[in-house]
Protein backbone atom coordinates (compact mmCIF):
# COMPACT_ATOMS: atom_id res chain seq x y z
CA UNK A 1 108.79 -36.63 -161.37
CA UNK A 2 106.10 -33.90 -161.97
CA UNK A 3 104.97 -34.42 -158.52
CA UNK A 4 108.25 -33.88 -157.12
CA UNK A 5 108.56 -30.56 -159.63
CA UNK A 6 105.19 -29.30 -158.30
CA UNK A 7 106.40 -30.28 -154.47
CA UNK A 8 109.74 -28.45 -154.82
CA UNK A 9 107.72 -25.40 -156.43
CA UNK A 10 105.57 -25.06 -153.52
CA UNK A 11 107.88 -24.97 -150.67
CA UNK A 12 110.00 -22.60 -152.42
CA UNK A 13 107.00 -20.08 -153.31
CA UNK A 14 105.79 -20.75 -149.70
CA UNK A 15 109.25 -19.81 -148.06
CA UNK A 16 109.52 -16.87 -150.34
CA UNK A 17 105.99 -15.73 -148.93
CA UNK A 18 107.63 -15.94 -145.94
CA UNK A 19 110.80 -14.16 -146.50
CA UNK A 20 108.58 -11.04 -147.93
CA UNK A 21 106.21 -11.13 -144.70
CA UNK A 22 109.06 -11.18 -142.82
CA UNK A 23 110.89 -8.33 -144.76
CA UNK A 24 107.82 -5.90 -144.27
CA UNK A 25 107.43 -6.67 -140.84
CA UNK A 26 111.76 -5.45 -140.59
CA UNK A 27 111.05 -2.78 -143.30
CA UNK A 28 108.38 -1.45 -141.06
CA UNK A 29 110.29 -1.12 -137.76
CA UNK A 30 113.58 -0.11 -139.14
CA UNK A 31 111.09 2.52 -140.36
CA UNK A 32 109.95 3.51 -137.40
CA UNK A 33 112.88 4.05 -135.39
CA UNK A 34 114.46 6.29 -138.19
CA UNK A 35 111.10 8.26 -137.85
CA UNK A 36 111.46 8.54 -134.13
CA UNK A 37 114.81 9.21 -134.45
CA UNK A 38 114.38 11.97 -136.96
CA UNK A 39 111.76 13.54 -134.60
CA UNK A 40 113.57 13.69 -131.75
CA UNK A 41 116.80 15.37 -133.66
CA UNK A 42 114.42 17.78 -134.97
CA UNK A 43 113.43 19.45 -131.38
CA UNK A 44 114.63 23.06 -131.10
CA UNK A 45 117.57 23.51 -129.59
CA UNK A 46 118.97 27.08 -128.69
CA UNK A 47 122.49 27.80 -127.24
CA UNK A 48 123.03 30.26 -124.64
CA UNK A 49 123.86 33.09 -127.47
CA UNK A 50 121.72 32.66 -129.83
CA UNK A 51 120.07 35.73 -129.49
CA UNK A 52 116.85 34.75 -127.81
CA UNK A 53 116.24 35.81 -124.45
CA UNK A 54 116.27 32.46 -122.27
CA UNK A 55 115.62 33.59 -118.80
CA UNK A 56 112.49 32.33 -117.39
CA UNK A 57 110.28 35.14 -116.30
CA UNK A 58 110.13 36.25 -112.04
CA UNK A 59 106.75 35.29 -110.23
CA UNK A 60 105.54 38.11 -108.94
CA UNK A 61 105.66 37.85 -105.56
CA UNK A 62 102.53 36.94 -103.30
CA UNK A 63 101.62 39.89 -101.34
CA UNK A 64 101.57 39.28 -97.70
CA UNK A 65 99.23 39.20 -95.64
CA UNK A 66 98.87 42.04 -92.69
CA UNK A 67 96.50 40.31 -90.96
CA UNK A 68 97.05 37.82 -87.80
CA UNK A 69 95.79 35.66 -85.32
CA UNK A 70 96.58 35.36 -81.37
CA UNK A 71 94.73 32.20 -79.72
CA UNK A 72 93.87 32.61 -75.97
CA UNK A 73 94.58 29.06 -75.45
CA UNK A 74 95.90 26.25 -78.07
CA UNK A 75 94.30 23.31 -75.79
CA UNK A 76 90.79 22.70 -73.97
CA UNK A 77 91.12 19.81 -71.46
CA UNK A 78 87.66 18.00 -70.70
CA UNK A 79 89.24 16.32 -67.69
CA UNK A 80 87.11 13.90 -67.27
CA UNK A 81 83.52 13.99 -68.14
CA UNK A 82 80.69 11.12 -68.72
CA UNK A 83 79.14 9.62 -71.95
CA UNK A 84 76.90 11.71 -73.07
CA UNK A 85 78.07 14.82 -71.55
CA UNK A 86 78.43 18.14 -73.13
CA UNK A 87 81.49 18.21 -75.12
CA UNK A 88 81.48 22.08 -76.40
CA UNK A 89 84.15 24.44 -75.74
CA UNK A 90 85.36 27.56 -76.91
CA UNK A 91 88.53 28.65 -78.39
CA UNK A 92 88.67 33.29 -78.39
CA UNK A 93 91.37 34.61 -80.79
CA UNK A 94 91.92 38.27 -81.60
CA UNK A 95 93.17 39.74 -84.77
CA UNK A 96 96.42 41.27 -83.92
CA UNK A 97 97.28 42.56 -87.72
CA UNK A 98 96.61 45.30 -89.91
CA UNK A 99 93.64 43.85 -92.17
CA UNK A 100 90.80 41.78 -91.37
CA UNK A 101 91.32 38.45 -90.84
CA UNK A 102 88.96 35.65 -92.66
CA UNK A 103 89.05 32.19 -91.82
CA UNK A 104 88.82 29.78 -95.00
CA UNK A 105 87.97 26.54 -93.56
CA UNK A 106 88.24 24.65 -90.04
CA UNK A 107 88.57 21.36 -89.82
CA UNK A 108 88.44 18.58 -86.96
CA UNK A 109 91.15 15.71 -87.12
CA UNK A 110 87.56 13.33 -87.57
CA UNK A 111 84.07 13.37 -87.74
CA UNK A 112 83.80 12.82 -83.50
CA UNK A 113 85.00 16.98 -83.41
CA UNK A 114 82.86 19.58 -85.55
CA UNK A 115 84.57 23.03 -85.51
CA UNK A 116 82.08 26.11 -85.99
CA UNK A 117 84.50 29.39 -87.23
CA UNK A 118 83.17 32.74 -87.78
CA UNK A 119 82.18 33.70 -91.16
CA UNK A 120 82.86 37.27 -91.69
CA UNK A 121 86.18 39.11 -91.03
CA UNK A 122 87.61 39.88 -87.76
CA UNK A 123 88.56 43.29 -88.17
CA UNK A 124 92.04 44.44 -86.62
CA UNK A 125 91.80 44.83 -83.04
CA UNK A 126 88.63 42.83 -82.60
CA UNK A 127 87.62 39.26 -81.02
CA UNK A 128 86.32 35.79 -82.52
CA UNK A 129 85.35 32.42 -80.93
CA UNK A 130 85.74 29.47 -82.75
CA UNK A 131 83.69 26.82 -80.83
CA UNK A 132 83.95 23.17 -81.01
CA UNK A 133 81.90 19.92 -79.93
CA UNK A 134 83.09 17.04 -79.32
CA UNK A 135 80.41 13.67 -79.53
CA UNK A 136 80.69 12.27 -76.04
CA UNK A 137 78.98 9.14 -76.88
CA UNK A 138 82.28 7.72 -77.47
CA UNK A 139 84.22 6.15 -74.33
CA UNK A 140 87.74 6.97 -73.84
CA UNK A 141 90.50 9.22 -74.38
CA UNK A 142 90.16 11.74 -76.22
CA UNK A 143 93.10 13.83 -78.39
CA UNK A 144 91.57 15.56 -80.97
CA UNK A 145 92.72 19.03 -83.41
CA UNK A 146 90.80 21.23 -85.28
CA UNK A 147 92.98 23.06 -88.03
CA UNK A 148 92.22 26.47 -88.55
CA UNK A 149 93.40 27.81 -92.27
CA UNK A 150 93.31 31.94 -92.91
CA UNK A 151 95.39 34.55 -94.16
CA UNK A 152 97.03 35.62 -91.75
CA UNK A 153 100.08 35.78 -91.80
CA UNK A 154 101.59 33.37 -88.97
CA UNK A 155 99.84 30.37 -91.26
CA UNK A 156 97.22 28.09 -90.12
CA UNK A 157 96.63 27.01 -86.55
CA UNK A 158 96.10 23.46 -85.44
CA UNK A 159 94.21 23.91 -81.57
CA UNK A 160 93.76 20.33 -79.36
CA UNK A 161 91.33 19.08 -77.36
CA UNK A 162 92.03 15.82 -75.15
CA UNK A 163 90.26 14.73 -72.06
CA UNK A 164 88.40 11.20 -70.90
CA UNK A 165 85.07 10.33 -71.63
CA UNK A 166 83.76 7.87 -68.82
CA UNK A 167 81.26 4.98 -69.74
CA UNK A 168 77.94 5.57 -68.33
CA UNK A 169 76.90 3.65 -65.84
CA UNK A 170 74.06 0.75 -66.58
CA UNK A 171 71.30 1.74 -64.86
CA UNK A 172 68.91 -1.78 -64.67
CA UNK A 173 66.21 -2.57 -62.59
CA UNK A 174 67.30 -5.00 -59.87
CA UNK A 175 64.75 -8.18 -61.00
CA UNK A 176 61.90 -9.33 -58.49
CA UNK A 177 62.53 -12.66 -57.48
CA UNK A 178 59.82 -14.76 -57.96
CA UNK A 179 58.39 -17.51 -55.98
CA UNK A 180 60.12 -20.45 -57.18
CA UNK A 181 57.47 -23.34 -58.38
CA UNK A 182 56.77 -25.78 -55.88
CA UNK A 183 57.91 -23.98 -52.51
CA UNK A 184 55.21 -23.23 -50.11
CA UNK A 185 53.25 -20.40 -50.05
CA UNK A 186 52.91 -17.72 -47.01
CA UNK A 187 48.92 -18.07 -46.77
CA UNK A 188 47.48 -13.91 -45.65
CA UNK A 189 44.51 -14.07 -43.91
């Protein structure tokens, strides 16, 4: 019988370790929410006359740019020209505004097209070339842009080139033919 009395104390201690374990672990969540919940009442919250001034402050606006580009031409065509060739051309633009112009950055649509812009200002009224090369070691068609970015004030311009690079012929030497072993020989003498 005392084995039975020690048996039936065990399983009760051990199911009331249980029951506590599993109380803190509920204890501690219900815990948490409230906290959460308490924290997220607790934001400010201000009505539209409440006496503070709620209107979110104007940007300034960004002054615009007097400056401007015109492009002689928007699009070189190569035609057709062989691998290898020279694949440079030249875009001229004039500043057409009221402030010189400066060009930021030109970039080519890969690394096939390199795009060389000026580096100082265009002044208003004057001339620029932007020229690009294109690597002609690469068959095919080509269709190609080179985005310009600046300030003036039309935004950036995006100028093509497109044309066909040919393969170069493969120039070989045509073989000797050899006397084939065997056949008779021409005697010279």
């Amino acid at each position: 019988m005392f084995v039975i009395s020690l048996w039936h104390d065990f399983i009760i201690k051990h199911s009331l370790i249980k029951k506590k374990t599993h109380m803190k672990k509920l204890i501690f969540t219900l815990g948490l929410v409230a906290g959460l919940t308490a924290l997220t009442f607790a934001q400010d919250t201000h009505g539209v006359n409440d006496g503070h001034d709620h209107a979110t402050p104007a940007a300034a606006p960004a002054a615009a740019s007097l400056a401007d580009i015109k492009m002689d031409k928007m699009e070189h065509d190569y035609g057709t020209i062989k691998q290898g060739g020279n694949g440079e051309c030249e875009f001229k633009f004039t500043n057409n505004g009221k402030e010189p112009l400066v060009i930021t950055n030109c970039q080519g649509s890969c690394g096939c097209t390199v795009p060389m812009c000026p580096k100082e200002p265009i002044l208003p009224g004057k001339t620029g070339i932007i020229k690009v090369k294109y690597d002609t070691n690469r068959p095919g068609q080509i269709y190609k842009t080179v985005t310009v970015n600046s300030n003036a004030k039309s935004g950036n311009v995006v100028l093509t080139i497109k044309g066909n690079v040919e393969v170069k012929p493969v120039e070989t030497d045509f073989p000797a033919n050899p006397t084939p072993a065997g056949a008779p020989v021409e005697k010279k003498g």
